[in-house]
N, C-alpha and C. Protein backbone atom coordinates (compact mmCIF):
# COMPACT_ATOMS: atom_id res chain seq x y z
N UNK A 1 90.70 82.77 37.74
CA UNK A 1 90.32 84.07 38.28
C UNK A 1 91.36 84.57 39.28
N UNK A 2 91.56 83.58 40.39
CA UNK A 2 92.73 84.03 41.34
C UNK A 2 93.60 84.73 40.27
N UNK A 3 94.04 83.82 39.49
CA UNK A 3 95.40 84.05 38.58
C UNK A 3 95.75 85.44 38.11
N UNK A 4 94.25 85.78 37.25
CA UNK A 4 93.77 87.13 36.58
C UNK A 4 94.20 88.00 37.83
N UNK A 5 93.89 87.87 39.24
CA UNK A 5 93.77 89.34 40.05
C UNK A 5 95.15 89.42 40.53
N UNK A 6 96.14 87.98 40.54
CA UNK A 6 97.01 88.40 41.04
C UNK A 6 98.39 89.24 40.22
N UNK A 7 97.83 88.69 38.88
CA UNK A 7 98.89 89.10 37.69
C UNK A 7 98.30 91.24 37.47
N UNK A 8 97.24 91.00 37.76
CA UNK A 8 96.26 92.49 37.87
C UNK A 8 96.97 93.16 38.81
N UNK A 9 97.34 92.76 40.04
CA UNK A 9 98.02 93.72 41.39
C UNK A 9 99.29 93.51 41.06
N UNK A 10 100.43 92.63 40.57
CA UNK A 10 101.51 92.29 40.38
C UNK A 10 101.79 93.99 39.59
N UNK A 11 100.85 93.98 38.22
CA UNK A 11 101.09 95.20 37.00
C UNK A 11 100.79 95.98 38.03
N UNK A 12 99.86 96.68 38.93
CA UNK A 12 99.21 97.65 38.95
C UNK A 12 99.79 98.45 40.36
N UNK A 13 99.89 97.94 41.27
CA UNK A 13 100.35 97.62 43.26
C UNK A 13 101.48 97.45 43.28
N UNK A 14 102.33 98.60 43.54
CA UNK A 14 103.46 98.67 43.89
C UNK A 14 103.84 97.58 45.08
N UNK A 15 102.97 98.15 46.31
CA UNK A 15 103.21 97.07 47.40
C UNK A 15 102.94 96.07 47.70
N UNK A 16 101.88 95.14 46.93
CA UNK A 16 101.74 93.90 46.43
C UNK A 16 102.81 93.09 45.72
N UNK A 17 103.53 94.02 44.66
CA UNK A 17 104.75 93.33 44.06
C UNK A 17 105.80 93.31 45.07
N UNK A 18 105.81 94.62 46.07
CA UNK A 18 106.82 94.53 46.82
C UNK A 18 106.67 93.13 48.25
N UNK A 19 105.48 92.89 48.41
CA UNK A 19 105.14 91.68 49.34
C UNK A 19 105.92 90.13 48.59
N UNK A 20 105.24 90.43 46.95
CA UNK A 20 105.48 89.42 46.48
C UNK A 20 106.74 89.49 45.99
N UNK A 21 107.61 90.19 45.86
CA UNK A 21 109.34 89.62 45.88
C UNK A 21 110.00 89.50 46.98
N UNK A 22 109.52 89.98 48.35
CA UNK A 22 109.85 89.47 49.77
C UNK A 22 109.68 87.88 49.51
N UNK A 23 108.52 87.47 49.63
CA UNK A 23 107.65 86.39 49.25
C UNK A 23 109.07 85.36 48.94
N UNK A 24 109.13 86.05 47.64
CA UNK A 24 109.59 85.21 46.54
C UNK A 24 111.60 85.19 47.24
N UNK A 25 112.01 86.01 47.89
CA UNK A 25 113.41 85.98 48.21
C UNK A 25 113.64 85.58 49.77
N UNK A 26 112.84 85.51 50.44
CA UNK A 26 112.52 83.66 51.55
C UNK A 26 112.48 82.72 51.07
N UNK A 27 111.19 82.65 50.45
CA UNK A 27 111.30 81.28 49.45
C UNK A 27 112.75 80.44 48.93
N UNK A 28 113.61 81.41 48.46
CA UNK A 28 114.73 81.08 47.97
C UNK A 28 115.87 81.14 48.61
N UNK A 29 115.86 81.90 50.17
CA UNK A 29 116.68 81.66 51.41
C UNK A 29 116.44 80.03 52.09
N UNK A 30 114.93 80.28 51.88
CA UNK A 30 114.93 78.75 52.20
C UNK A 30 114.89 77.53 51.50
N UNK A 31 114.52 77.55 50.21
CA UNK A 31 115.04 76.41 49.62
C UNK A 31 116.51 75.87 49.50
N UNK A 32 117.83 77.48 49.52
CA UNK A 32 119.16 77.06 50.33
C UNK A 32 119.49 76.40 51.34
N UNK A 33 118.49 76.36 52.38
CA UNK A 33 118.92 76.20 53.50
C UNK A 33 118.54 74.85 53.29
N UNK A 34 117.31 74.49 52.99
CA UNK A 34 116.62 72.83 52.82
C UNK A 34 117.05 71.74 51.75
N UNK A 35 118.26 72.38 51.30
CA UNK A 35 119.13 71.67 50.15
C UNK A 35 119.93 70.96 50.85
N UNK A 36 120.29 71.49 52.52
CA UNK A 36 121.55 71.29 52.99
C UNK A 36 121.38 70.01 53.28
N UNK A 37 122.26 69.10 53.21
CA UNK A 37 122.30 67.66 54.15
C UNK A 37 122.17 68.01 56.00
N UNK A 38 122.42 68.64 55.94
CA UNK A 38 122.51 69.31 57.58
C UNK A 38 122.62 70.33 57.84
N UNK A 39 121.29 71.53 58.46
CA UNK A 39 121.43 72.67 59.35
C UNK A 39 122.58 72.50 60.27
N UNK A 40 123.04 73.74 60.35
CA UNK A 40 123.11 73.97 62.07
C UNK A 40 122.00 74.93 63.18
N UNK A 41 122.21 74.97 64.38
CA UNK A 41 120.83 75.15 65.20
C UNK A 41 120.65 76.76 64.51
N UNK A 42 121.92 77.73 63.84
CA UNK A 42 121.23 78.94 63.93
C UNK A 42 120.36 78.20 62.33
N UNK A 43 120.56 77.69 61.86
CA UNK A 43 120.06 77.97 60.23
C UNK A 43 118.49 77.16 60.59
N UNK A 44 118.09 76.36 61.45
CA UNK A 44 117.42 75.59 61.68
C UNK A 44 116.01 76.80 62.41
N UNK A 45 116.47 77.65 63.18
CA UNK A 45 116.09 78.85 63.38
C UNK A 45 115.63 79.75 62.21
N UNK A 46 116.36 79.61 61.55
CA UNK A 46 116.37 81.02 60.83
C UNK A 46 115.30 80.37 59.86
N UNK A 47 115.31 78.83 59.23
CA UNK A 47 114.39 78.35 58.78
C UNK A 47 112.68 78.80 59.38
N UNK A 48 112.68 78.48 60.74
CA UNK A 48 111.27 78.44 61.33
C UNK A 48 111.01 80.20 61.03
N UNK A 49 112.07 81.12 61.32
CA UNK A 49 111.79 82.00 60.67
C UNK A 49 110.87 82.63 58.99
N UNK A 50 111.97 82.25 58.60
CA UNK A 50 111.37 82.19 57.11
C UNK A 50 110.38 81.63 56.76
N UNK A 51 110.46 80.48 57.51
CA UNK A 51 108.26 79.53 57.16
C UNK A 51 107.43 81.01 57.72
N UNK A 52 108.01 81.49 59.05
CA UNK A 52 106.73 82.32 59.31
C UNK A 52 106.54 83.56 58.48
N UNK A 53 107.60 84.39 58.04
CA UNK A 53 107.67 85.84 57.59
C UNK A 53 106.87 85.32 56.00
N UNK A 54 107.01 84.49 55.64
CA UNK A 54 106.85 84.25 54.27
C UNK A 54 105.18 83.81 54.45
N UNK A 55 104.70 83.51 55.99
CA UNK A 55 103.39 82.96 56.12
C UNK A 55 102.53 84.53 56.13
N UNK A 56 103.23 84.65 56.32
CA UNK A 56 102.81 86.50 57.17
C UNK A 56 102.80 87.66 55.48
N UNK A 57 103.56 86.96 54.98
CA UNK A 57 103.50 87.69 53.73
C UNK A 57 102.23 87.63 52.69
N UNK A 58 102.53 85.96 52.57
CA UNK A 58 101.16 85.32 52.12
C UNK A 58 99.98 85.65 52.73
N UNK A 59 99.63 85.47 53.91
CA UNK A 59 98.68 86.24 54.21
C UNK A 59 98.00 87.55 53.67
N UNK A 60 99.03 88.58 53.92
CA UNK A 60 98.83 90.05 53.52
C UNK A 60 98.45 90.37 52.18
N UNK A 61 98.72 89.02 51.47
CA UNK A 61 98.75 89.11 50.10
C UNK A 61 97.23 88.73 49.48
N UNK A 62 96.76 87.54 50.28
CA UNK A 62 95.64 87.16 49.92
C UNK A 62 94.80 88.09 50.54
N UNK A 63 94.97 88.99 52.06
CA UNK A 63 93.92 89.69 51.82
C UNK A 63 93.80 91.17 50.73
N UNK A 64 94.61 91.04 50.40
CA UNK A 64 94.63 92.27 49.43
C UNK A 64 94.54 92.23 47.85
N UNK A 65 93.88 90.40 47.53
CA UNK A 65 93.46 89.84 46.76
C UNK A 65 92.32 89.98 46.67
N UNK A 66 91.57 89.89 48.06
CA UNK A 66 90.18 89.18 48.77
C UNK A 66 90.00 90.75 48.47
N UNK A 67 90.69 91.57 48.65
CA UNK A 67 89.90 93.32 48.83
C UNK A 67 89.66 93.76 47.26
N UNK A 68 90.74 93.00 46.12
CA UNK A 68 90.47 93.93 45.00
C UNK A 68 89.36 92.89 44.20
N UNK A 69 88.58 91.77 44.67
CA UNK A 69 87.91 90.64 43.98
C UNK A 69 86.37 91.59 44.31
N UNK A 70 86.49 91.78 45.63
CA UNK A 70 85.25 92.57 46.49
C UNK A 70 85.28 93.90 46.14
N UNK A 71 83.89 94.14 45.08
CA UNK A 71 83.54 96.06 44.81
C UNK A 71 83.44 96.50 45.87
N UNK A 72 84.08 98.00 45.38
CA UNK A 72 83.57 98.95 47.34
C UNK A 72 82.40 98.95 47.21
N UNK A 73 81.82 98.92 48.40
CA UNK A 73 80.49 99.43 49.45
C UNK A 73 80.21 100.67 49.42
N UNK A 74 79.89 101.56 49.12
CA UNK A 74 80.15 102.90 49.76
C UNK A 74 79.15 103.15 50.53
């Protein structure tokens, strides 16, 4: 079901896809960075960065999952 709503907003939600290729191009700043045998202190930074923006993304994402699962109220 998750699966169904998210592939549903991916087609449909411009700014859902646009969360989710942010998402997806941290993800892949940081799997560069966590390849390395050794940061240095800025990349080590910029890491704790990217855990958060990408937490912050995820977030925004699931609630706007949680909103299209839930019929309006009116």
């Amino acid at each position: 079901m998750a699966e169904q709503v998210r592939e549903e907003l991916l087609a449909r939600d411009a700014n859902y896809r646009r969360l989710a290729d942010e998402h997806a191009g941290y993800e892949q700043r940081l799997d560069g960075l966590l390849r390395k045998p050794r940061m240095s202190e800025d990349e080590q930074l910029e890491e704790v960065k990217l855990k958060k923006l990408k937490l912050h993304l995820k977030d925004a994402m699931e609630e706007m999952e949680r909103r299209h699962r839930r019929p309006a109220v009116a």
